[in-house]
PDB file of N, CA and C in Angstrom:
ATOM      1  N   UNK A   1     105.880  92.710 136.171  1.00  0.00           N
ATOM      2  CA  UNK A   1     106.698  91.970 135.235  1.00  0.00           C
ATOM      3  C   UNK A   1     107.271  92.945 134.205  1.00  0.00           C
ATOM      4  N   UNK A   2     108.587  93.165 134.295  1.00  0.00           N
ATOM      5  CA  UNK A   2     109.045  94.132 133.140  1.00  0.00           C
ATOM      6  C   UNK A   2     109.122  93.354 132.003  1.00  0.00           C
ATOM      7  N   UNK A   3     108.714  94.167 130.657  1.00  0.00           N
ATOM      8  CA  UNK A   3     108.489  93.717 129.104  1.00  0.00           C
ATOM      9  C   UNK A   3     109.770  94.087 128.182  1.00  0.00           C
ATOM     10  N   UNK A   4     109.991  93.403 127.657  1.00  0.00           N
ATOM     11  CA  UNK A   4     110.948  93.620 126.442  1.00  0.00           C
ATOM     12  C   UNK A   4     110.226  93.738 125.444  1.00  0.00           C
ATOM     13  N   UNK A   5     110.580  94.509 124.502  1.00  0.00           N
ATOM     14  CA  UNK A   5     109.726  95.328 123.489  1.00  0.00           C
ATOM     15  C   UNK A   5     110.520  95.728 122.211  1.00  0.00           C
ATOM     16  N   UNK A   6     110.296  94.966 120.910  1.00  0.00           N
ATOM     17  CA  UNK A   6     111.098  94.896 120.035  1.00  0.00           C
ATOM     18  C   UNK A   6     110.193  96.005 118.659  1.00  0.00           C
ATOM     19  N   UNK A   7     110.724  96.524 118.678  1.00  0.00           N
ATOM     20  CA  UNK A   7     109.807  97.862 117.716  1.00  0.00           C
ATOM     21  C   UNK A   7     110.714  97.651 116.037  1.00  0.00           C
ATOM     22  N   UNK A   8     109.903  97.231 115.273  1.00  0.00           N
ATOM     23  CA  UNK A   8     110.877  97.280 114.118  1.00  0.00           C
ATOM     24  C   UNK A   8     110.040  98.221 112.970  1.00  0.00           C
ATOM     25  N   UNK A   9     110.681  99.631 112.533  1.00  0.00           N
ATOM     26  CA  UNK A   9     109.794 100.272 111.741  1.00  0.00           C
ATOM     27  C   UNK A   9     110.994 101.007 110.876  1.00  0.00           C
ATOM     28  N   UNK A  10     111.237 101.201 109.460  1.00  0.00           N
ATOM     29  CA  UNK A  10     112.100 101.369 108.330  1.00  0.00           C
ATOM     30  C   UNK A  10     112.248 103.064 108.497  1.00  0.00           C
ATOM     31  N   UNK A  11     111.090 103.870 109.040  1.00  0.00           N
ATOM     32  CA  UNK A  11     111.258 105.583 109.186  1.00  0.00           C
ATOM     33  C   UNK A  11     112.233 105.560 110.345  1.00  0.00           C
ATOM     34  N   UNK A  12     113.344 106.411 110.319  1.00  0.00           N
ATOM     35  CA  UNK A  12     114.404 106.263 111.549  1.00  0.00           C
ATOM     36  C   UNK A  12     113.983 107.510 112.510  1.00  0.00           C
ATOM     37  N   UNK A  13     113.563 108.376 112.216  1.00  0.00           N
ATOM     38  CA  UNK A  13     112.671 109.702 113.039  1.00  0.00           C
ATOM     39  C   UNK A  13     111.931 108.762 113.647  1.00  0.00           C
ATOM     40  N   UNK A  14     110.527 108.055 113.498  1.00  0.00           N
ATOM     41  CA  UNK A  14     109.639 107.693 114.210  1.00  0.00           C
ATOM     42  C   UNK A  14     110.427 106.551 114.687  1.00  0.00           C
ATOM     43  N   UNK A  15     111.241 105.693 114.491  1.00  0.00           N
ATOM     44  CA  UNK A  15     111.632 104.461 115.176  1.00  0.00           C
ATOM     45  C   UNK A  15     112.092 105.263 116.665  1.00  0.00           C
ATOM     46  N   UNK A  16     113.060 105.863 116.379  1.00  0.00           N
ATOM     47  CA  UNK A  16     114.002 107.002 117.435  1.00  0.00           C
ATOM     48  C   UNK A  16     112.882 107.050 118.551  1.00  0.00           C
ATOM     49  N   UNK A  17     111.476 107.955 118.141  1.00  0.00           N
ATOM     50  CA  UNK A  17     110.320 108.739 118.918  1.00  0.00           C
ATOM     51  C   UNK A  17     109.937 107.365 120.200  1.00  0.00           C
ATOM     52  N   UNK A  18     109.438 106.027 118.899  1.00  0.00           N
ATOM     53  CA  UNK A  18     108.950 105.168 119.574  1.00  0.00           C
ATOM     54  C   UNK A  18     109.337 104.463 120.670  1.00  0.00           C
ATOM     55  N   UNK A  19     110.650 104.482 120.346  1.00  0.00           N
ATOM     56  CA  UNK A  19     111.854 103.784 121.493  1.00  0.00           C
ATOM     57  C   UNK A  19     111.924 104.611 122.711  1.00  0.00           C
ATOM     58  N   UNK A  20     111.986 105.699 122.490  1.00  0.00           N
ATOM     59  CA  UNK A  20     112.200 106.526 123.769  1.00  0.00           C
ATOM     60  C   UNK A  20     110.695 107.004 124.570  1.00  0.00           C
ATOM     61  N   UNK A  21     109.889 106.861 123.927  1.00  0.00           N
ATOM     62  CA  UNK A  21     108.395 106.979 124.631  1.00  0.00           C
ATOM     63  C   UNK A  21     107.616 105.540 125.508  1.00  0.00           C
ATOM     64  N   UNK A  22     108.246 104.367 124.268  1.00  0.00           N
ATOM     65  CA  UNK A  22     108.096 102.922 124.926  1.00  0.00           C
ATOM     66  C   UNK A  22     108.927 103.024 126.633  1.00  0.00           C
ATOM     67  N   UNK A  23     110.374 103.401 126.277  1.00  0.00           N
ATOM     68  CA  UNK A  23     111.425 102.993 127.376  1.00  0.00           C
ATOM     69  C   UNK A  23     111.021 103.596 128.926  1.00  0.00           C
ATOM     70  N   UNK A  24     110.046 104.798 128.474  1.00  0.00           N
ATOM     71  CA  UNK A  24     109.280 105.505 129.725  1.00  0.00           C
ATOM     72  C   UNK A  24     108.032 105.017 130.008  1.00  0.00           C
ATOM     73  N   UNK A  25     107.920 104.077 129.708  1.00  0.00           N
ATOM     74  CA  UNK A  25     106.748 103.416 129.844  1.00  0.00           C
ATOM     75  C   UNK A  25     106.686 102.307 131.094  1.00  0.00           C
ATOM     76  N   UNK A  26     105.667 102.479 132.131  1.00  0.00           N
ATOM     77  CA  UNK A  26     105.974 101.709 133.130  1.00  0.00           C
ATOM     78  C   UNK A  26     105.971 100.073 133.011  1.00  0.00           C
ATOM     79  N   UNK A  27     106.934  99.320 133.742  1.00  0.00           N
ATOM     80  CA  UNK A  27     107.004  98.343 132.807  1.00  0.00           C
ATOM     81  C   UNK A  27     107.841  97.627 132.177  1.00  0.00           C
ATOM     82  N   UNK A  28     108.265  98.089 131.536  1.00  0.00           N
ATOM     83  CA  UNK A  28     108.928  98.321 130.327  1.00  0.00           C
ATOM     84  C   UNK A  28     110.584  98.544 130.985  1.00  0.00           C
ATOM     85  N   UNK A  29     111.141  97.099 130.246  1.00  0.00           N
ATOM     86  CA  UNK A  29     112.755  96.867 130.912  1.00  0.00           C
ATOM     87  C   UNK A  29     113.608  97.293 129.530  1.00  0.00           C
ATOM     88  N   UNK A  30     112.761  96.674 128.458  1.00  0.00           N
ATOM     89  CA  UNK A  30     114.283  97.064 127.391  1.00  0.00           C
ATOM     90  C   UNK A  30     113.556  97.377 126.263  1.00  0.00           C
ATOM     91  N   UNK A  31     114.170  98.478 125.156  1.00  0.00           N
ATOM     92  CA  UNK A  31     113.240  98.655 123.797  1.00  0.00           C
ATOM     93  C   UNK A  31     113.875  97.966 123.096  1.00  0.00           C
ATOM     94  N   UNK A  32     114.159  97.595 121.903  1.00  0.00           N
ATOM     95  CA  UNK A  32     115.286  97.104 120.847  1.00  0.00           C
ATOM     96  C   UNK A  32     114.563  97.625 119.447  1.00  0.00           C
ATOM     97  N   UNK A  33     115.632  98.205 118.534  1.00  0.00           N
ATOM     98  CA  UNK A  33     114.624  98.726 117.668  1.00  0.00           C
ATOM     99  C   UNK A  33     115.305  97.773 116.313  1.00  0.00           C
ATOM    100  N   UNK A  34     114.773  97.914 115.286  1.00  0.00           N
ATOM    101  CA  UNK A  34     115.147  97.555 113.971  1.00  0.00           C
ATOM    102  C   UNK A  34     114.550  98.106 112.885  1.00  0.00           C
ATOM    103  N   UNK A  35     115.654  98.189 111.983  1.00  0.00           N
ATOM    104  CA  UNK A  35     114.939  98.941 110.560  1.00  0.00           C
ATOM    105  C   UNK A  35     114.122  98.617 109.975  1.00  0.00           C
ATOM    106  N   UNK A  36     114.197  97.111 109.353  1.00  0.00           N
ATOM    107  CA  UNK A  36     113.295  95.765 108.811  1.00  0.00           C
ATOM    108  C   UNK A  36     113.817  94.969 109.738  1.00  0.00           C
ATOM    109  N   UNK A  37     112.665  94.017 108.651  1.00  0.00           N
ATOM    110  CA  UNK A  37     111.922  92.931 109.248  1.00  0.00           C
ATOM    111  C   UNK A  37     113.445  92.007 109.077  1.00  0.00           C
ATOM    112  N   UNK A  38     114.486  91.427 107.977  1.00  0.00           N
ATOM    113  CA  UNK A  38     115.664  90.974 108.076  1.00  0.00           C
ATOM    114  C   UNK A  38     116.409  90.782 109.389  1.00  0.00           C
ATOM    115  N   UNK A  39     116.313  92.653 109.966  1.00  0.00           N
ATOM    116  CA  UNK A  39     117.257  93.013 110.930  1.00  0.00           C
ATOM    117  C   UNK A  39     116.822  92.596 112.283  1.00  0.00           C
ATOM    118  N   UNK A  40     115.525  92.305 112.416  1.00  0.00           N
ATOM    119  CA  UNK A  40     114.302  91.995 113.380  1.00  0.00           C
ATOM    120  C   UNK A  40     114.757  90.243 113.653  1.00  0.00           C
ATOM    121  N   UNK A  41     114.650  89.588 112.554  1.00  0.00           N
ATOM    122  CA  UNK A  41     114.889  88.494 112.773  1.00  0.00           C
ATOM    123  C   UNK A  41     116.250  87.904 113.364  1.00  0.00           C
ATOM    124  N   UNK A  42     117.175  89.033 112.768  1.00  0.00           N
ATOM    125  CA  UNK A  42     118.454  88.419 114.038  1.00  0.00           C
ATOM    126  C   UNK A  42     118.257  88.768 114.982  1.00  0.00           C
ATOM    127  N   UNK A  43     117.652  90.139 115.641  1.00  0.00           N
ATOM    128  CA  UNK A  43     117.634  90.606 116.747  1.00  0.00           C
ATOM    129  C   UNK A  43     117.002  89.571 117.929  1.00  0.00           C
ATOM    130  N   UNK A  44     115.882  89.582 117.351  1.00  0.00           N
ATOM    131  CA  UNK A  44     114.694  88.711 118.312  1.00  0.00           C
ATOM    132  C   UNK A  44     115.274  87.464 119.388  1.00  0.00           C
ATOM    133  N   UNK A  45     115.869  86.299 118.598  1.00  0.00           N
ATOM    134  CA  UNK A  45     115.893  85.182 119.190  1.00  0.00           C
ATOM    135  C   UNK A  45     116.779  85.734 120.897  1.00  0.00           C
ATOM    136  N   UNK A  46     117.812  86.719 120.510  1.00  0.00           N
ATOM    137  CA  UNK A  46     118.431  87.411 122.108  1.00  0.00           C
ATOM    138  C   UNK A  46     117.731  87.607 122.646  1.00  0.00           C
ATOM    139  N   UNK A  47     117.087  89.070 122.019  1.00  0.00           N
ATOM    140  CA  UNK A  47     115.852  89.664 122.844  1.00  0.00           C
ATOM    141  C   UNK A  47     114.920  88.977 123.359  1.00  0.00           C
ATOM    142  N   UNK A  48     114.506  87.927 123.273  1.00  0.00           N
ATOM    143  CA  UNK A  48     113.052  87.501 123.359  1.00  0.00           C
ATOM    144  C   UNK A  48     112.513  88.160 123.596  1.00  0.00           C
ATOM    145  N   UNK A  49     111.611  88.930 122.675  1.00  0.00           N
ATOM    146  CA  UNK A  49     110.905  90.355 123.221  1.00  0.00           C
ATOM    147  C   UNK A  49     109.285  89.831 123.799  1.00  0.00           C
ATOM    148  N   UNK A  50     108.772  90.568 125.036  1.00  0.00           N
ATOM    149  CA  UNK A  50     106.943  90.060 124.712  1.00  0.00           C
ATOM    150  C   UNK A  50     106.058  90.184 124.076  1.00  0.00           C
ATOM    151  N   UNK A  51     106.586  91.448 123.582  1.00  0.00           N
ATOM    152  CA  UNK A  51     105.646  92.968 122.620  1.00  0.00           C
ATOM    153  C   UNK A  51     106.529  92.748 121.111  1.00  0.00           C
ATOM    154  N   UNK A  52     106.364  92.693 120.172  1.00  0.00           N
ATOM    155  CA  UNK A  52     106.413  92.997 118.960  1.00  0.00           C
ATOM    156  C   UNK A  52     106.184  94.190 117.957  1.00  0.00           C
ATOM    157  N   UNK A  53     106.597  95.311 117.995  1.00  0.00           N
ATOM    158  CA  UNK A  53     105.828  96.468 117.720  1.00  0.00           C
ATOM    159  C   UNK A  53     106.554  96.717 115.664  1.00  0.00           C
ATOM    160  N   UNK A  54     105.211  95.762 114.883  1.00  0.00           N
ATOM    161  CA  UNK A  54     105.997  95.703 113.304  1.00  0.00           C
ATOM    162  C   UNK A  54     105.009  96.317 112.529  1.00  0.00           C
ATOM    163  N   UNK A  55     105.728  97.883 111.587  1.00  0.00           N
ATOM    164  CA  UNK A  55     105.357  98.432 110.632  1.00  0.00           C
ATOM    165  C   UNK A  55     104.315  97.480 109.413  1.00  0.00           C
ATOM    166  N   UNK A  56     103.331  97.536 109.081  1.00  0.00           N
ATOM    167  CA  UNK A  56     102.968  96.595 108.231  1.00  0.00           C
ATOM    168  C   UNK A  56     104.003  96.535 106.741  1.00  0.00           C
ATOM    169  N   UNK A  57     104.131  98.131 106.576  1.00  0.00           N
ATOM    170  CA  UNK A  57     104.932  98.011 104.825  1.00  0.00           C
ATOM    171  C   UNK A  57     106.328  98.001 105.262  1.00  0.00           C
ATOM    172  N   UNK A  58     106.840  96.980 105.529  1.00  0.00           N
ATOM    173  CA  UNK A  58     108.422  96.951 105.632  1.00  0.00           C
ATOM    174  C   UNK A  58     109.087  96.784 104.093  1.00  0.00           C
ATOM    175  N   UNK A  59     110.147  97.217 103.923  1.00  0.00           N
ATOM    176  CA  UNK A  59     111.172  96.651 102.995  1.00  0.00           C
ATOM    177  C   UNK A  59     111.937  95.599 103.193  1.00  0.00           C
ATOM    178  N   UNK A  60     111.510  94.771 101.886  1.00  0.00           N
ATOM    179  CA  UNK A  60     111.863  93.567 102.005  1.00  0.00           C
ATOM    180  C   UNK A  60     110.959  92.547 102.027  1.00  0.00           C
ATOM    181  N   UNK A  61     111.209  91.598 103.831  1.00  0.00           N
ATOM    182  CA  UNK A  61     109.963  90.604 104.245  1.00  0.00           C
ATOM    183  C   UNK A  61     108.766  91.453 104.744  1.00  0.00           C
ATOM    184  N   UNK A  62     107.454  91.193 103.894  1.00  0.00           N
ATOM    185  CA  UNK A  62     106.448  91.318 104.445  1.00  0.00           C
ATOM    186  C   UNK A  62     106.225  91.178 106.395  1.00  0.00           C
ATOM    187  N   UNK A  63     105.060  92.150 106.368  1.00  0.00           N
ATOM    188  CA  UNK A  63     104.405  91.628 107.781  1.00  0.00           C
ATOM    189  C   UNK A  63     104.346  89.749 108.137  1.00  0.00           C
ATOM    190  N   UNK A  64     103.112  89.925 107.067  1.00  0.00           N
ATOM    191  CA  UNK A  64     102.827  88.595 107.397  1.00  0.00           C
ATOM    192  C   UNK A  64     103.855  87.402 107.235  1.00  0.00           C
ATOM    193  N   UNK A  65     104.958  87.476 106.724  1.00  0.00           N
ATOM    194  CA  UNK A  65     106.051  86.701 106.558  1.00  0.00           C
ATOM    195  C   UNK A  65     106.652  86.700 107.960  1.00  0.00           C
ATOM    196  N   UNK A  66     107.068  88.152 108.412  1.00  0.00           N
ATOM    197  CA  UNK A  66     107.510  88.295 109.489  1.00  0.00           C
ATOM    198  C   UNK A  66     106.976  88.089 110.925  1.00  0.00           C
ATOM    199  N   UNK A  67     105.817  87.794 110.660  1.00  0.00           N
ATOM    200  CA  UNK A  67     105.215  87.407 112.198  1.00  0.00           C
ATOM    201  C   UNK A  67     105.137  85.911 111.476  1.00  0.00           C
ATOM    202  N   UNK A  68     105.280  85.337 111.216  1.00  0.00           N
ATOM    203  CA  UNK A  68     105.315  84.014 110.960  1.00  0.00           C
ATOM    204  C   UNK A  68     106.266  83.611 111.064  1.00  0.00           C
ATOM    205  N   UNK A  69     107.952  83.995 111.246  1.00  0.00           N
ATOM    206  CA  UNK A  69     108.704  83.584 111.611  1.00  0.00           C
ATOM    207  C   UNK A  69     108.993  83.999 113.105  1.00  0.00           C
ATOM    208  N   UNK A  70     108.525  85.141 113.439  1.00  0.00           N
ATOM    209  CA  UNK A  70     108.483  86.040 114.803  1.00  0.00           C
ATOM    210  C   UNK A  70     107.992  84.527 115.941  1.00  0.00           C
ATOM    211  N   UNK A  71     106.537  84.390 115.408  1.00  0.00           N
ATOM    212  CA  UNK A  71     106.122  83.438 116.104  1.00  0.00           C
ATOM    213  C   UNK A  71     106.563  81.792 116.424  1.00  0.00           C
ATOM    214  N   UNK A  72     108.124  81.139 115.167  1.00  0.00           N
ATOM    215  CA  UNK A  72     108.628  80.380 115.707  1.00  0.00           C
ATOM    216  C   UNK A  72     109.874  80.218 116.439  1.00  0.00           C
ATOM    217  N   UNK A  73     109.948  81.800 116.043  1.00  0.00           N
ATOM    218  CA  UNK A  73     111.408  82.278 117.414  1.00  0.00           C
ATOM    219  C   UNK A  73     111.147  82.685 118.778  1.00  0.00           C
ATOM    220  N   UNK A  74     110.156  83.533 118.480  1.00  0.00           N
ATOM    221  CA  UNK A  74     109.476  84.162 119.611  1.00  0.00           C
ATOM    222  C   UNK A  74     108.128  83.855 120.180  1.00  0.00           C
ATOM    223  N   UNK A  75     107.617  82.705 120.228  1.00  0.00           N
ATOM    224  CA  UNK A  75     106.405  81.995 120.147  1.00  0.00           C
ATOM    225  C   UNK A  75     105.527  82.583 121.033  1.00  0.00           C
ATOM    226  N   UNK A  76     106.763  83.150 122.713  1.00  0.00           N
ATOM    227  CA  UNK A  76     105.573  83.853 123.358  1.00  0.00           C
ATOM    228  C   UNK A  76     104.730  85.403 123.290  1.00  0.00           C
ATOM    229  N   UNK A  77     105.023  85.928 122.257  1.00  0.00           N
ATOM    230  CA  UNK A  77     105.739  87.388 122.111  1.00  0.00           C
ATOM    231  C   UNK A  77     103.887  87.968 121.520  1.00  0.00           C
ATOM    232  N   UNK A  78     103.823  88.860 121.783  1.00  0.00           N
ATOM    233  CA  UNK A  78     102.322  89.795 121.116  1.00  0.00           C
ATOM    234  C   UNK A  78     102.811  90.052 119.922  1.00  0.00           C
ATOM    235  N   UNK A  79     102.085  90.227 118.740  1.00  0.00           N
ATOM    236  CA  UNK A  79     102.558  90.932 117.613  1.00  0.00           C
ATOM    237  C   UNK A  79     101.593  92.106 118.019  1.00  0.00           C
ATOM    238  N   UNK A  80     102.080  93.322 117.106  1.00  0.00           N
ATOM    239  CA  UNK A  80     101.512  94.470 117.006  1.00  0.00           C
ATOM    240  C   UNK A  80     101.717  95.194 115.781  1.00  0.00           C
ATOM    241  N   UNK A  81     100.776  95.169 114.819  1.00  0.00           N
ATOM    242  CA  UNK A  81     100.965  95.961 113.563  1.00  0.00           C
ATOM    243  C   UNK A  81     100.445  97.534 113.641  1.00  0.00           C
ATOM    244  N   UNK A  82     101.192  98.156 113.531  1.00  0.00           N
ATOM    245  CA  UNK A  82     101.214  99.503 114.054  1.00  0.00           C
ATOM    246  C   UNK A  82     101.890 100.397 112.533  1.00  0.00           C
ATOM    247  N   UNK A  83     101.078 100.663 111.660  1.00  0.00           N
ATOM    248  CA  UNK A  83     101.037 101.094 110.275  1.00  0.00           C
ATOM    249  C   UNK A  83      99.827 102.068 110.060  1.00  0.00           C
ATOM    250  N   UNK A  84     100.058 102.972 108.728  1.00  0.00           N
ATOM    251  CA  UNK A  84      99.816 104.080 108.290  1.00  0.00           C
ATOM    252  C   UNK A  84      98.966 103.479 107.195  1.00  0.00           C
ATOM    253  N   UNK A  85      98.724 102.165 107.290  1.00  0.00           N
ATOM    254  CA  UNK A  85      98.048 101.643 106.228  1.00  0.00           C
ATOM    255  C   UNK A  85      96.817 101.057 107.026  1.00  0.00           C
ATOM    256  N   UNK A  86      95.541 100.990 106.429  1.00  0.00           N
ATOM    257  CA  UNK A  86      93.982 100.341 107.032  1.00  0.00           C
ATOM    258  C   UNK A  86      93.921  99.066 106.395  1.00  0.00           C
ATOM    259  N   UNK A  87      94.991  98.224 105.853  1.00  0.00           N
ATOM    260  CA  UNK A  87      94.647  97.075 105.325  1.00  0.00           C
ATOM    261  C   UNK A  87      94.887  96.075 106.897  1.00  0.00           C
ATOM    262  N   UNK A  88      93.573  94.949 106.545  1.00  0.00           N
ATOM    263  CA  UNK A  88      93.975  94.042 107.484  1.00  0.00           C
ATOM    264  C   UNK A  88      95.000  93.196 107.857  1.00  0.00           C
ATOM    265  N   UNK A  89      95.747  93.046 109.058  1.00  0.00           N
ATOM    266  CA  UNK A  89      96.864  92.624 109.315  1.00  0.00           C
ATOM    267  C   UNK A  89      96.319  91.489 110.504  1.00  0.00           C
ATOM    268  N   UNK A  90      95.629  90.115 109.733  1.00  0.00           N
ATOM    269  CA  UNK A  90      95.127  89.069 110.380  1.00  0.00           C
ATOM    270  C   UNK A  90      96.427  88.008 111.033  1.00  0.00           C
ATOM    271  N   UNK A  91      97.724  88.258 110.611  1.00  0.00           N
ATOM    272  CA  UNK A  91      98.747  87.742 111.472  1.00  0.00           C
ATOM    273  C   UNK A  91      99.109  89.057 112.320  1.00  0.00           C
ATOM    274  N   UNK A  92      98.588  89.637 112.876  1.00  0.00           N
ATOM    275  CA  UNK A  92      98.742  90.497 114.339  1.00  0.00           C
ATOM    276  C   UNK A  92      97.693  90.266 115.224  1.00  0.00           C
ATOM    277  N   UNK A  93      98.412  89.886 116.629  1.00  0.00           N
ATOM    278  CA  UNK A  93      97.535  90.022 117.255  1.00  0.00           C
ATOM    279  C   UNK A  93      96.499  91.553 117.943  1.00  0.00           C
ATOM    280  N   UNK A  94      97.506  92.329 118.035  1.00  0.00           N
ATOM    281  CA  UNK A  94      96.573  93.688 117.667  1.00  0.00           C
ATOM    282  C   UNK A  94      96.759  94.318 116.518  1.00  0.00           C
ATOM    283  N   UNK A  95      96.149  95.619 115.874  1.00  0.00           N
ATOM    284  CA  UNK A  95      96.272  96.286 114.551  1.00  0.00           C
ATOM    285  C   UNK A  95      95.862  97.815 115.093  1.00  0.00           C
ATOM    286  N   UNK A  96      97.093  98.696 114.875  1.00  0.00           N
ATOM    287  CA  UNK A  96      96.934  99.770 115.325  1.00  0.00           C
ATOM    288  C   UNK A  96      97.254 100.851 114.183  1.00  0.00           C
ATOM    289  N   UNK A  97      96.660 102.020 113.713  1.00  0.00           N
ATOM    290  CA  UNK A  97      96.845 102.207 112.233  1.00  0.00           C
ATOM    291  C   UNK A  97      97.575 103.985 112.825  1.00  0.00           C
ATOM    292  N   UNK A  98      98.867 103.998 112.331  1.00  0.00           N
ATOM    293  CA  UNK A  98      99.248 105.103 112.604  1.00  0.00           C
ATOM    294  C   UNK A  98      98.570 106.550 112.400  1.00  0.00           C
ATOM    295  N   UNK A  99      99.148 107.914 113.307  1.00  0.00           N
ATOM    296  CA  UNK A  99      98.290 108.821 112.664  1.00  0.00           C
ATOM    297  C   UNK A  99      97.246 108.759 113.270  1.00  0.00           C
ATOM    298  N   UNK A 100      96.280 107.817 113.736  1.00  0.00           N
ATOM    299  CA  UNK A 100      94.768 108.502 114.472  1.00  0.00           C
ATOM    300  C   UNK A 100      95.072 109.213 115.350  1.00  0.00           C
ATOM    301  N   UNK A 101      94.107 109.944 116.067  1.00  0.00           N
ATOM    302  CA  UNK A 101      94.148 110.506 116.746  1.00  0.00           C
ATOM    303  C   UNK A 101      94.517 109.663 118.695  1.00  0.00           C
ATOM    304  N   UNK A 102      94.073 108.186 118.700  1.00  0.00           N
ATOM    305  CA  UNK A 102      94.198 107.495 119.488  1.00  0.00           C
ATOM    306  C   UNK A 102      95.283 106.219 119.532  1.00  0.00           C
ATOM    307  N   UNK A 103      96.433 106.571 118.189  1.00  0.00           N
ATOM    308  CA  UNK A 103      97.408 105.742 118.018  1.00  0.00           C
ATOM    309  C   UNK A 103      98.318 105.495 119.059  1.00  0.00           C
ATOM    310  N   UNK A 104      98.664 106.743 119.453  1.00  0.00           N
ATOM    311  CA  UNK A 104      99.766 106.606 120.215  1.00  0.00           C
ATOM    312  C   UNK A 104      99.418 105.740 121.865  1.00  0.00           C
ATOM    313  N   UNK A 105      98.380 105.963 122.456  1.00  0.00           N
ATOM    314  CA  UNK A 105      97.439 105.634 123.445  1.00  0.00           C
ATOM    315  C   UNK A 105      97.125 104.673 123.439  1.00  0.00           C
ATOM    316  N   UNK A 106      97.010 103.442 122.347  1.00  0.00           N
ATOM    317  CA  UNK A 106      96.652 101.913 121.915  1.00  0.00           C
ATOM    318  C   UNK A 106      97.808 101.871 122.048  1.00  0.00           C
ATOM    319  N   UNK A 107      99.116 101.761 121.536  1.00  0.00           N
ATOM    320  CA  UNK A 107     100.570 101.739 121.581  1.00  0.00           C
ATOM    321  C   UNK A 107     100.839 101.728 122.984  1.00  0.00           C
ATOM    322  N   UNK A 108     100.902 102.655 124.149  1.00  0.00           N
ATOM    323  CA  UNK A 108     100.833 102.359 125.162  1.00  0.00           C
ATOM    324  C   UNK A 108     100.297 101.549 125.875  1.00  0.00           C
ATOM    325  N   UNK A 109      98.877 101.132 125.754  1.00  0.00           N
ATOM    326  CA  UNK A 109      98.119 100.431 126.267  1.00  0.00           C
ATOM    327  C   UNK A 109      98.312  98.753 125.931  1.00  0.00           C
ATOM    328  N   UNK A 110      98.377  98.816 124.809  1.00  0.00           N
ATOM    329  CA  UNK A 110      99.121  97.361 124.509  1.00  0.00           C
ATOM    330  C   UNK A 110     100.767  96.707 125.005  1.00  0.00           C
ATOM    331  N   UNK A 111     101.622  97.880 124.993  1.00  0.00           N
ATOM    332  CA  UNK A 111     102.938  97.518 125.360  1.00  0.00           C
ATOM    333  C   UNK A 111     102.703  97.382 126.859  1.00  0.00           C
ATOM    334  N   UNK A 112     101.979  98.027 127.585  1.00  0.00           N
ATOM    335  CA  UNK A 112     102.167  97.528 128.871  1.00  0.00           C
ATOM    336  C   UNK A 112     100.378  96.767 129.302  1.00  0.00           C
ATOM    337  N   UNK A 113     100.040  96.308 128.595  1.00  0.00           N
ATOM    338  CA  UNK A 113      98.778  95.497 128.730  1.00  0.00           C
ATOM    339  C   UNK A 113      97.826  96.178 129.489  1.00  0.00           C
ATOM    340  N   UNK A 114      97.872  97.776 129.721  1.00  0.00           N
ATOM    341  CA  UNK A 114      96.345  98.185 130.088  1.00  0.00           C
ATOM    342  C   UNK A 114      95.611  98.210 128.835  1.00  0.00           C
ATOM    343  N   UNK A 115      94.157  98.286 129.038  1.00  0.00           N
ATOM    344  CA  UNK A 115      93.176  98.285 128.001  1.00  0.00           C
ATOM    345  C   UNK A 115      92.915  99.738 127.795  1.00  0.00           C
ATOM    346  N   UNK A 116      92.893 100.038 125.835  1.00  0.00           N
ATOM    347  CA  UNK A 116      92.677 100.766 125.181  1.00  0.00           C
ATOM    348  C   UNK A 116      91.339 101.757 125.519  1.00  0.00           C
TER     349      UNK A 116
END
């Protein structure tokens, strides 16, 4: 089953990295990226993405704002909080904290549903 995969993160270096490492990812039919969470919300309802891949500190709408609307556009979709921050992100369904040493590897493993 190929995944659509909507990555929304405000650093344009790492958005760039993520998109093109996701798009080689087996699997994996389309990336769509966005700056914020604003730009995310028009994007989505096209995309219907499965994967959700959202910065926790966006500018602007919060995470948790944004998977709360994610989830009545995109109802079937994974969230994935994938941030440089260790605060809990209880509206994601996974929480992946940028920077470890095993970030990038959860990131994979979640976008195409093998286990971490």
């Amino acid at each position: 089953m190929a995944r659509k995969v909507l990555v929304i993160e405000d650093n344009g270096a790492l958005r760039f990295a993520l998109q093109v490492m996701l798009e080689n990812e087996p699997g994996v039919q389309r990336v769509a990226t966005a700056p914020s969470g604003e730009a995310a919300l028009r994007l989505a309802p096209d995309l219907d993405p499965d994967l959700v891949v959202a910065d926790h500190g966006l500018p602007g709408i919060s995470g948790a704002d944004l998977a709360r609307e994610l989830r009545v556009s995109c109802p079937d979709a994974q969230i994935v909080s994938f941030s440089g921050s260790d605060t809990p992100a209880p509206w994601a369904d996974y929480r992946i904290v940028k920077g470890t040493a095993t970030a990038l590897d959860e990131l994979r493993a979640a976008v195409t549903r093998r286990p971490a």
